[in-house]
Protein backbone atom coordinates (compact mmCIF):
# COMPACT_ATOMS: atom_id res chain seq x y z
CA UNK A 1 137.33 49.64 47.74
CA UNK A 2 133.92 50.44 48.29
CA UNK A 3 132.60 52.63 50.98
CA UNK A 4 130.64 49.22 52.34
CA UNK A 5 133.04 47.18 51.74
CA UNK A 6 135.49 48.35 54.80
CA UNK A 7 136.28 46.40 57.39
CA UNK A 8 135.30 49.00 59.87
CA UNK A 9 131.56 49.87 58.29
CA UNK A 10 131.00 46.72 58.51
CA UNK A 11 131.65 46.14 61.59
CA UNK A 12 130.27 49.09 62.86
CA UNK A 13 126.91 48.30 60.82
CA UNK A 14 127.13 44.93 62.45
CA UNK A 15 127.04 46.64 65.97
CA UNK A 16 124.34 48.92 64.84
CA UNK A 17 122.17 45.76 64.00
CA UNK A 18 122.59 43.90 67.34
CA UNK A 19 122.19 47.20 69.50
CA UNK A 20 118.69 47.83 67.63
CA UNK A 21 117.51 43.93 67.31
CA UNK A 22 116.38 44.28 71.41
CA UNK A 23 115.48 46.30 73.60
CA UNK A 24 118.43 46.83 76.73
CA UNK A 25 118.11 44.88 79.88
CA UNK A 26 116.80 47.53 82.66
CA UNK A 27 117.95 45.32 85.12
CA UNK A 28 121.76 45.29 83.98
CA UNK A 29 121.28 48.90 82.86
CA UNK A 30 120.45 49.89 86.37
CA UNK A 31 123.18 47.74 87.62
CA UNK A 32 125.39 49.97 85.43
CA UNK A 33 124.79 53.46 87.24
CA UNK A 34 124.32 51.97 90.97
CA UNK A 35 128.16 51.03 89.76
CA UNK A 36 129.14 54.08 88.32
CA UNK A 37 127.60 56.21 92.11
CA UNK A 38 124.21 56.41 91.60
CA UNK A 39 121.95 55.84 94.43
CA UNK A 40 118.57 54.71 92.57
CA UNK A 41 117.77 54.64 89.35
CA UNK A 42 114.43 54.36 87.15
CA UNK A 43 113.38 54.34 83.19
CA UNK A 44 110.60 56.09 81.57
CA UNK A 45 109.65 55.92 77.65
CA UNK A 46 109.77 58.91 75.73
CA UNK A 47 105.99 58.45 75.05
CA UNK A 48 104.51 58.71 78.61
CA UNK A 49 102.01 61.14 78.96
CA UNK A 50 103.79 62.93 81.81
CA UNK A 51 106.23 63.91 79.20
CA UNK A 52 103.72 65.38 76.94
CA UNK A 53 104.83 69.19 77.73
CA UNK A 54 108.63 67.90 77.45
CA UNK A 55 108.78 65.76 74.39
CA UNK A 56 108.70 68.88 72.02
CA UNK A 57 111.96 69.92 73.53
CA UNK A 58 113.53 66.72 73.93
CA UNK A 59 113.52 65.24 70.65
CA UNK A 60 114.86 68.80 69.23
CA UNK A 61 117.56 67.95 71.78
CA UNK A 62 118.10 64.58 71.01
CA UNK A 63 116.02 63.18 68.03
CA UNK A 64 116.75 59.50 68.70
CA UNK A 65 115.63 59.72 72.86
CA UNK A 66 113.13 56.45 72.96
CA UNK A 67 114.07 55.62 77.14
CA UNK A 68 115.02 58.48 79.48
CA UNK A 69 116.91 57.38 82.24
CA UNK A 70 116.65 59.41 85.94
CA UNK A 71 118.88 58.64 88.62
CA UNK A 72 119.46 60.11 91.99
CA UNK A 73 122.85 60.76 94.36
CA UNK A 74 122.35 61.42 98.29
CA UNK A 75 123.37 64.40 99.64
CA UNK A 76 124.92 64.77 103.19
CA UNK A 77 122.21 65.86 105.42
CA UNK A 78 123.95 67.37 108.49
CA UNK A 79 125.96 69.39 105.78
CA UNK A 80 123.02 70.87 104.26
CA UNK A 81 121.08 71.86 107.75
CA UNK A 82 123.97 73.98 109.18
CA UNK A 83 123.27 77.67 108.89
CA UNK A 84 126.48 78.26 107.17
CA UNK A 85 125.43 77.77 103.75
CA UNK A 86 129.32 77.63 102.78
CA UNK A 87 129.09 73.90 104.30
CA UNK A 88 125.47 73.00 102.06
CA UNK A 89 126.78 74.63 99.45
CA UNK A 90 130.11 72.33 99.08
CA UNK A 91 128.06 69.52 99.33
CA UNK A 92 125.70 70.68 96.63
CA UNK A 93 128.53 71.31 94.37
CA UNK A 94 130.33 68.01 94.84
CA UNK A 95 126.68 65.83 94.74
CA UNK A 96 126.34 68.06 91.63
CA UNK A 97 129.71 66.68 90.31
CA UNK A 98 128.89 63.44 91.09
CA UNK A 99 125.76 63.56 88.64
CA UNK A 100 127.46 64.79 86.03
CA UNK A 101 129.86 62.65 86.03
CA UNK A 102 128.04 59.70 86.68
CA UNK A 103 125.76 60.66 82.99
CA UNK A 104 129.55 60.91 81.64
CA UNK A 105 130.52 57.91 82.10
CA UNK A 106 126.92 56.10 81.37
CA UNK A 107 126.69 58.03 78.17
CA UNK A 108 130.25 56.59 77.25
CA UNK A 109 129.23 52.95 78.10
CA UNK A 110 126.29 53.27 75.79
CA UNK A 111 128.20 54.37 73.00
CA UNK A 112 130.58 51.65 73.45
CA UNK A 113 127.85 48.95 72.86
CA UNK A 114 126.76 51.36 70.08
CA UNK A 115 123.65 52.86 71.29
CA UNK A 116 123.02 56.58 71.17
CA UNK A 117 122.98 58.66 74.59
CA UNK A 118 123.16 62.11 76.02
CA UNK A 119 123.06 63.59 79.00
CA UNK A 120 122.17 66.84 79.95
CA UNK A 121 123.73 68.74 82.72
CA UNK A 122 122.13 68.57 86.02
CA UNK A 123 121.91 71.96 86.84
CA UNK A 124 124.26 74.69 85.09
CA UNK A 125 125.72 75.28 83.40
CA UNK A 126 122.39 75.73 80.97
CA UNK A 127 121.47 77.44 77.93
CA UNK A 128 121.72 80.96 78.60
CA UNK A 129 121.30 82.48 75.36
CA UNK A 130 117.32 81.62 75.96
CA UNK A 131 117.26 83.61 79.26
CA UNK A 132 114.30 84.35 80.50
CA UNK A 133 113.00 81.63 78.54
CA UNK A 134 112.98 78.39 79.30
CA UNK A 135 116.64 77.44 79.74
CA UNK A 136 117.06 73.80 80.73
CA UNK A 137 117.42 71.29 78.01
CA UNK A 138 115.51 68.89 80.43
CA UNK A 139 113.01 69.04 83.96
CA UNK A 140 114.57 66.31 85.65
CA UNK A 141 112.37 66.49 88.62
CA UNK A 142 108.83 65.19 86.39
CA UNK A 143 111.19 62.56 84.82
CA UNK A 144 112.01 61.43 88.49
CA UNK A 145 108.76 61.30 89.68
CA UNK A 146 107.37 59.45 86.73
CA UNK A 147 110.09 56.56 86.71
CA UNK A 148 108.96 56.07 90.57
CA UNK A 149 112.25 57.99 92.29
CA UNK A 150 109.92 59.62 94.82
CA UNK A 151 106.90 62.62 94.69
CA UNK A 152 107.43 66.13 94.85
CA UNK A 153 106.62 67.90 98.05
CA UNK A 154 104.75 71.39 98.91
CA UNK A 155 108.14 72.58 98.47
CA UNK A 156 108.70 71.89 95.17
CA UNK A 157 111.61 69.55 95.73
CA UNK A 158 111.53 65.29 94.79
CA UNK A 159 111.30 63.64 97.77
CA UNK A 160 112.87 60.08 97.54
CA UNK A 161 110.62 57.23 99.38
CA UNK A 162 114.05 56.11 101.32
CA UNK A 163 116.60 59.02 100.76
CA UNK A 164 114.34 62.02 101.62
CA UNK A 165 114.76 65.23 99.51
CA UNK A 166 118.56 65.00 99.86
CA UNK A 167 119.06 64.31 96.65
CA UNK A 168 120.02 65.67 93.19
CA UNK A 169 118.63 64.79 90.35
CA UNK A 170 120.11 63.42 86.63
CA UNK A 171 118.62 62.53 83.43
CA UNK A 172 120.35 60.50 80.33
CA UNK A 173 118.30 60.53 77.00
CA UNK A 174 118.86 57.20 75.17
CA UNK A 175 118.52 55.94 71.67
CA UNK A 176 117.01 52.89 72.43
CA UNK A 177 114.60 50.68 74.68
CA UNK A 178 114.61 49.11 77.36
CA UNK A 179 113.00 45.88 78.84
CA UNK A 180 111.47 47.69 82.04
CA UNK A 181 109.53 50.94 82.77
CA UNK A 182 109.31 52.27 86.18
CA UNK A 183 105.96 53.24 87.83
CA UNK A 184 104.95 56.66 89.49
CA UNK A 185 104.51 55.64 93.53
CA UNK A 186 101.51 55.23 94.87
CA UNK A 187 101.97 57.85 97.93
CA UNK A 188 103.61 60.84 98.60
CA UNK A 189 106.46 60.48 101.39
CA UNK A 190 105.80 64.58 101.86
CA UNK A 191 104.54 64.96 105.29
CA UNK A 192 102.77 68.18 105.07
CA UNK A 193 104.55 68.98 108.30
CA UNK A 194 104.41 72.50 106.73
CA UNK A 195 108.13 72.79 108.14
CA UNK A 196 109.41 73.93 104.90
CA UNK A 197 106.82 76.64 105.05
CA UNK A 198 108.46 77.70 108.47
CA UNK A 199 112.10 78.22 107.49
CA UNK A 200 111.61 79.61 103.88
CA UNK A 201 113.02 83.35 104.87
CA UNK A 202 111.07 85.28 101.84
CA UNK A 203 107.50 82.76 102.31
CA UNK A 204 107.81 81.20 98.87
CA UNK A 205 105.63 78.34 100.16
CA UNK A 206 102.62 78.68 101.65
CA UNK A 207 100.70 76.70 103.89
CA UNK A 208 98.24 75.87 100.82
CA UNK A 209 100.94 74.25 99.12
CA UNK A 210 101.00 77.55 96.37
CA UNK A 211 104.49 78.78 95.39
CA UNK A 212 105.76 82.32 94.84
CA UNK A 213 108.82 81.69 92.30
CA UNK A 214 109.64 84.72 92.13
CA UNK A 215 110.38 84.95 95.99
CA UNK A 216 112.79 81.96 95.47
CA UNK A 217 114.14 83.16 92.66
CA UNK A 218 115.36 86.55 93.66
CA UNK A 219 116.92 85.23 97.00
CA UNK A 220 117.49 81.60 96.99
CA UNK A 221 119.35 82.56 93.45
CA UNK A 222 120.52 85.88 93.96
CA UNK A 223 124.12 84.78 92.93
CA UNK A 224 122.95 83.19 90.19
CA UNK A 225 121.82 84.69 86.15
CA UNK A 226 119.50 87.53 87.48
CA UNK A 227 120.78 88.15 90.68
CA UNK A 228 124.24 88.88 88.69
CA UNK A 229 122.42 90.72 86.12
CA UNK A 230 120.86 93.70 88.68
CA UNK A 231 124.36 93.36 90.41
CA UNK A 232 126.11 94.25 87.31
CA UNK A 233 123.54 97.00 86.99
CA UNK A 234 124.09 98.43 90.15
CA UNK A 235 128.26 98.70 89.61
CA UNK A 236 127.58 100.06 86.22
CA UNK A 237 124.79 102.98 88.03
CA UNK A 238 127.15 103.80 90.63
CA UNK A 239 128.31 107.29 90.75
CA UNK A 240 131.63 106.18 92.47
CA UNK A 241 133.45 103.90 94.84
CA UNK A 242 131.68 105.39 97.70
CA UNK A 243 128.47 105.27 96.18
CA UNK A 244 128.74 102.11 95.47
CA UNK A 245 129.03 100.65 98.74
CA UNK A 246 126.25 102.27 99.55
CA UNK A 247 124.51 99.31 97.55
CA UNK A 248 126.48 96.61 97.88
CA UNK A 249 127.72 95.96 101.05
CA UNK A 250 131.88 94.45 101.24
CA UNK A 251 130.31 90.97 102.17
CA UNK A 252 128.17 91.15 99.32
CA UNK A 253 130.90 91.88 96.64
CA UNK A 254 133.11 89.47 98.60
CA UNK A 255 130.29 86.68 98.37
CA UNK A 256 129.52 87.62 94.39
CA UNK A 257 133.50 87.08 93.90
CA UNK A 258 133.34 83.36 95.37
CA UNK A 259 130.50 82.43 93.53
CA UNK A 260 132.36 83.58 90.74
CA UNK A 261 135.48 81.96 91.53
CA UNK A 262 133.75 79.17 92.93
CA UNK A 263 130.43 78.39 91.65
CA UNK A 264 127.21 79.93 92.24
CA UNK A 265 126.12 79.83 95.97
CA UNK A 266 122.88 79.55 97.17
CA UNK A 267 121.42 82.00 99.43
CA UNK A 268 119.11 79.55 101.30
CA UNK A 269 117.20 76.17 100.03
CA UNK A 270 116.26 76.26 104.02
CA UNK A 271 113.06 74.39 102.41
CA UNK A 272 115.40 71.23 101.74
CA UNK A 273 117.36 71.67 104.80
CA UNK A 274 114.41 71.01 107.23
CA UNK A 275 112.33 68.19 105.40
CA UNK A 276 112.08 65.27 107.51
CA UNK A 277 110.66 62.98 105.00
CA UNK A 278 112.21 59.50 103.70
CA UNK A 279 112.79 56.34 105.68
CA UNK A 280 116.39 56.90 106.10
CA UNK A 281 115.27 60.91 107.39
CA UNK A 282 112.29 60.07 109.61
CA UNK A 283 113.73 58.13 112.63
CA UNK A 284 114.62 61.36 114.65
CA UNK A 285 111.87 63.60 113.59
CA UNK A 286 109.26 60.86 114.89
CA UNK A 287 111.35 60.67 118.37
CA UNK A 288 111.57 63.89 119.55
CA UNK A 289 109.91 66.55 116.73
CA UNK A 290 110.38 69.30 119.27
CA UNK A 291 114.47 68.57 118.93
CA UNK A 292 113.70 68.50 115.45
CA UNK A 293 112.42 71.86 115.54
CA UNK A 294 115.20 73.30 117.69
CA UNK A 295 117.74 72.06 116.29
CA UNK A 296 116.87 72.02 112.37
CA UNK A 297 114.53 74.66 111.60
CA UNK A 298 114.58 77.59 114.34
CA UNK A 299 118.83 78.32 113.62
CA UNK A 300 117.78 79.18 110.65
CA UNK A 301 114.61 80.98 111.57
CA UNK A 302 117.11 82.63 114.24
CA UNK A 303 119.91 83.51 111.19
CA UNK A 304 120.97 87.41 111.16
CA UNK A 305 121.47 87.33 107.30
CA UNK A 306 120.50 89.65 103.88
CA UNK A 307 117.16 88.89 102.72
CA UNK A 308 116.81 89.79 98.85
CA UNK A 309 113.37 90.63 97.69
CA UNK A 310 111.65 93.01 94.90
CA UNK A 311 109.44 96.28 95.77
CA UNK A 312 106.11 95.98 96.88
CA UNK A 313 106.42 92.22 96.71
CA UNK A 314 104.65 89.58 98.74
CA UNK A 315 108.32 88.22 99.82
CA UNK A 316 109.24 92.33 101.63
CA UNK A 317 105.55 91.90 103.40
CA UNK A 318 106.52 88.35 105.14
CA UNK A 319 110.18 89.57 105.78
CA UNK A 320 109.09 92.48 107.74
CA UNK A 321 106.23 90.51 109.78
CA UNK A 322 108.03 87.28 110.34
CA UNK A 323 111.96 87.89 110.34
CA UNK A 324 112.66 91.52 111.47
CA UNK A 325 116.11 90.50 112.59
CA UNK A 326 116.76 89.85 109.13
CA UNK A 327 118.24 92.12 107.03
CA UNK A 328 115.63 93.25 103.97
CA UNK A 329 117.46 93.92 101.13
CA UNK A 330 115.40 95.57 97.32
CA UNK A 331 117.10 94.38 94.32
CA UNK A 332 115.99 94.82 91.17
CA UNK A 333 113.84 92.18 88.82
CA UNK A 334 116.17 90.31 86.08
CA UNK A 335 113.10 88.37 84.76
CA UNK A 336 112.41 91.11 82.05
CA UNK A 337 110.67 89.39 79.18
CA UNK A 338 111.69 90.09 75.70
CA UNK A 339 108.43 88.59 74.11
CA UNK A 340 105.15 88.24 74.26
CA UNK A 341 105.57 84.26 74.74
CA UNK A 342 108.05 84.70 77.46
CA UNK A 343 105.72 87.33 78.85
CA UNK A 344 102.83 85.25 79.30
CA UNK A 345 104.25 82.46 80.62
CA UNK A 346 106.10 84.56 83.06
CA UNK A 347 103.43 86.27 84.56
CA UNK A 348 102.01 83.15 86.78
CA UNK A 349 106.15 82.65 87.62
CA UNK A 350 106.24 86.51 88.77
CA UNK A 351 102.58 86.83 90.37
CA UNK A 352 101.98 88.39 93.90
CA UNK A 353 98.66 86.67 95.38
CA UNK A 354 98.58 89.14 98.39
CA UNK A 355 99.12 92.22 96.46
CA UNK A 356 96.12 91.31 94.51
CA UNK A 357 93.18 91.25 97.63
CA UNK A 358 90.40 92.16 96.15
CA UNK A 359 91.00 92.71 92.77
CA UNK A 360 88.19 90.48 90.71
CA UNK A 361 89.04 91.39 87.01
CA UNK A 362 88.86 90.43 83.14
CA UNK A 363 91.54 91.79 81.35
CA UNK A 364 92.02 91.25 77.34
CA UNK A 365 94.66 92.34 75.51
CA UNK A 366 95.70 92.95 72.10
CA UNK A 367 99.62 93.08 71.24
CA UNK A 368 100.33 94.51 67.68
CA UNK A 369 103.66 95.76 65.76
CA UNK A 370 106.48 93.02 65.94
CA UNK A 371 104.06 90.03 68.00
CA UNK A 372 100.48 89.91 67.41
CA UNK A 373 98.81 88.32 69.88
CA UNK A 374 95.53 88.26 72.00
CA UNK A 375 95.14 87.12 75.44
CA UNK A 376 93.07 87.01 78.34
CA UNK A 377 94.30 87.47 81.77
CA UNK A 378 91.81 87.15 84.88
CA UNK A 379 92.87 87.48 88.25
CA UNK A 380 90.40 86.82 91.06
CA UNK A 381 90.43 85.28 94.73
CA UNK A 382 94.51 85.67 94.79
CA UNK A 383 94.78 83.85 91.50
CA UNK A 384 95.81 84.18 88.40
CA UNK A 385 94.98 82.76 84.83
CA UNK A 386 96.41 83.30 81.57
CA UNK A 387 94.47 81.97 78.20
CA UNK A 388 95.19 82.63 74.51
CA UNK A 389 93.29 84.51 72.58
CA UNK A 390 90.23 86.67 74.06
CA UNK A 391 87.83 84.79 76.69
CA UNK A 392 84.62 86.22 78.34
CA UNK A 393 83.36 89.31 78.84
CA UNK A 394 86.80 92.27 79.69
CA UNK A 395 86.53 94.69 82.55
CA UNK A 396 89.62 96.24 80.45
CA UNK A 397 91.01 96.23 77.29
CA UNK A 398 94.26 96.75 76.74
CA UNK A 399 96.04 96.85 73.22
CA UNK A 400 99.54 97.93 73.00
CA UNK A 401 102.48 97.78 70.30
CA UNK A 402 104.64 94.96 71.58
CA UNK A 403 108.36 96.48 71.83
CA UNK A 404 106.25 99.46 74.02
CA UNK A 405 104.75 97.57 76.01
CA UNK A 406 108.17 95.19 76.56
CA UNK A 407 109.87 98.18 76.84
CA UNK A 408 107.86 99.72 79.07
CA UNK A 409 107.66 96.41 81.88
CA UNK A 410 111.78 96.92 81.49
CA UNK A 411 111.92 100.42 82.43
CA UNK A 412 112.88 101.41 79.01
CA UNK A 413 110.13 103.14 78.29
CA UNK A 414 107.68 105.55 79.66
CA UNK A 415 104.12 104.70 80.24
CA UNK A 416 102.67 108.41 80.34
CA UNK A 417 104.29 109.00 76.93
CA UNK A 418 102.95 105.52 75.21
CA UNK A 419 99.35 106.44 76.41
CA UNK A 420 99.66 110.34 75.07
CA UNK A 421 101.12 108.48 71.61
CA UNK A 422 98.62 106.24 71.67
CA UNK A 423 101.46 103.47 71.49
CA UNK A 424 99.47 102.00 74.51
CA UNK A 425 95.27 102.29 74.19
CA UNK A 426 92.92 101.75 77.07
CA UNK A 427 89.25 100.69 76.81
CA UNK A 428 88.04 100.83 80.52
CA UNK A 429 89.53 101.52 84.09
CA UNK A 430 92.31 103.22 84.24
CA UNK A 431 92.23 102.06 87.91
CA UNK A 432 92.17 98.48 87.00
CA UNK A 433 95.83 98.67 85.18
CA UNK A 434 97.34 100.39 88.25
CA UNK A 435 95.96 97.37 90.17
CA UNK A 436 97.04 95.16 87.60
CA UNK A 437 100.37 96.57 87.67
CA UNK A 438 100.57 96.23 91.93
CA UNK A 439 100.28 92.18 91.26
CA UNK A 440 103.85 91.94 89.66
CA UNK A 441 106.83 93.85 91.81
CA UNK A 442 109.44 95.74 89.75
């Protein structure tokens, strides 16, 4: 018998036909995850121009994507406003769950109808062999916002028009279709009650709206890839026992075990915690914001807790000024790049606006050896801005061999020595690199 001749290709070319021959009904598709948990649900088409800087990385990670599909599950709130994060973090866990399991079973349904579907995880586990790169196979909050499921706020978290930000996020990538696209929303439910701003313990958010990732990285996350990395790196520098618990404290070993044995915790997400945004939020925030305040926000304001910044780093400035009671805690900085791409797309990630006051500069520089590249960095007015290739007129030039100057940002290697071999050249200021150098915390 012929290969096309079987009873199962052909029926399994006949299911191939009808799944292609029209597009899939949104309205029963959305019907199918408000079944399977989810809360709301929206479609966007793999050609919408908010994807442009994902679609690259999508189709490598799922040629066939045409629809991607982003639903949301509510989160307790009460849960995730207590100060004891073991309570928020169980119910970001289980929510977590929920997503996955929710693109499980949607992903299965497709396939049973015959049309192509994947769905990435919702969080972690992720692809770690790219860290510090880009690890995430999608960013499911720009999906979200761009099939209408709500606006992100001066946090940096979705908020849902109804639900609030107590939500997670999920994203299925589909082979096909579908009859319906949803709509960005025409307002943003964030209030710009600047709350957020008020409970963040290591000011990753600032009144302006500007985020400091690295602040939220290295607490908020501490448990997480880097924070584990400098841990391991402080067990593996220890002299002894005793010296040992010099650095890490019992609760902190004991609290690296559970998210171990548990699943990562996190440190804070206080931002989330406070927002009073969303119809089904609102009610008691517009009735009595001072009970709000008292209740939501200053607890946590008022927590006795570790605080996990870098040296020199905006984060250990607003620590010390606004939560002395707080317990400041230097850890070391995971996010070591290992190239030059990872490098400059970093450096805006790891950026310290205050520690840059008054610094108005040009900087161009010229990586040879294993990456050549040229780019221009200018930081003025507590900003930063990274272009390819060189721009305008340099205050310094800097042109280094690539594994030195890697090296060298990792501690590996010695900066004295790479100027005295010439590894590392300087046209201009040595002053200026020293200041350069104060804008990103080791």
């Amino acid at each position: 018998m012929k290969l096309a001749d079987h009873p199962t290709v052909k029926r399994m070319q006949q299911r191939a036909t009808q799944a292609s021959s029209k597009p899939l009904d949104a309205e029963s598709l959305r019907q199918l995850l408000l079944d399977a948990g989810a809360d709301d649900v929206g479609f966007v088409e793999i050609e919408r121009a908010a994807l442009d800087d994902q679609r690259k990385d999508l189709l490598k990670a799922f040629p066939h994507t045409k629809t991607l599909i982003s639903y949301v599950v509510r989160m307790n709130r009460e849960p995730m406003r207590t100060p004891d994060r073991s309570i928020a973090n169980l119910e970001f866990h289980h929510a977590g769950d929920e997503i996955n399991e929710i693109g499980r079973k949607i992903v299965r349904k497709l396939e049973e109808q015959g049309v192509k579907a994947l769905n990435p995880p919702m969080g972690f586990p992720m692809e770690m062999d790219r860290f510090p790169g880009k690890i995430w196979v999608v960013s499911h909050k720009p999906v979200a916002v761009a099939a209408g499921l709500g606006m992100m706020g001066i946090h940096r978290n979705v908020i849902h028009p109804k639900f609030g930000n107590f939500i997670w996020l999920g994203t299925i990538l589909v082979g096909a279709e579908v009859t319906e696209y949803g709509q960005t929303i025409d307002y943003n439910p964030c209030l710009e009650c600047k709350l957020c701003v008020a409970a963040c313990p290591v000011g990753a958010i600032s009144p302006s709206g500007d985020f400091n990732f690295s602040a939220c990285y290295t607490h908020n996350y501490r448990e997480f890839m880097g924070g584990f990395t400098d841990w391991t790196e402080q067990v593996v520098d220890s002299k002894n026992r005793f010296d040992y618990r010099k650095r890490v404290s019992d609760a902190e070993s004991a609290s690296m075990w559970q998210s171990l044995s548990f699943g990562a915790n996190y440190k804070a997400a206080y931002c989330l915690s406070v927002c009073p945004a969303g119809e089904d939020v609102i009610g008691p925030y517009l009735d009595d914001k001072k009970t709000h305040l008292q209740e939501n926000v200053k607890p946590l304001q008022d927590k006795e807790e570790a605080v996990y910044v870098l040296h020199n780093s905006d984060a250990e400035q607003h620590v010390a000024k606004r939560f002395p009671h707080k317990q400041l805690k230097h850890v070391g900085n995971s996010l070591r790049p290992r190239s030059i791409d990872q490098l400059l797309v970093g450096m805006p990630l790891v950026f310290q606006p205050n520690k840059s006051v008054g610094l108005d500069a040009t900087y161009h520089f010229t990586f040879t050896g294993a990456e050549q590249r040229e780019a221009t960095i200018v930081i003025r007015d507590k900003t930063i801005r990274v272009e390819s290739g060189h721009v305008g007129d340099p205050d310094l030039r800097v042109t280094a061999d690539t594994q030195t100057w890697l090296g060298f940002l990792a501690h590996e290697r010695n900066l004295v020595w790479a100027l005295i071999s010439r590894r590392i050249r300087l046209k201009g200021s040595p002053r200026l690199l020293v200041a350069f150098g104060k804008c990103f915390p080791t």
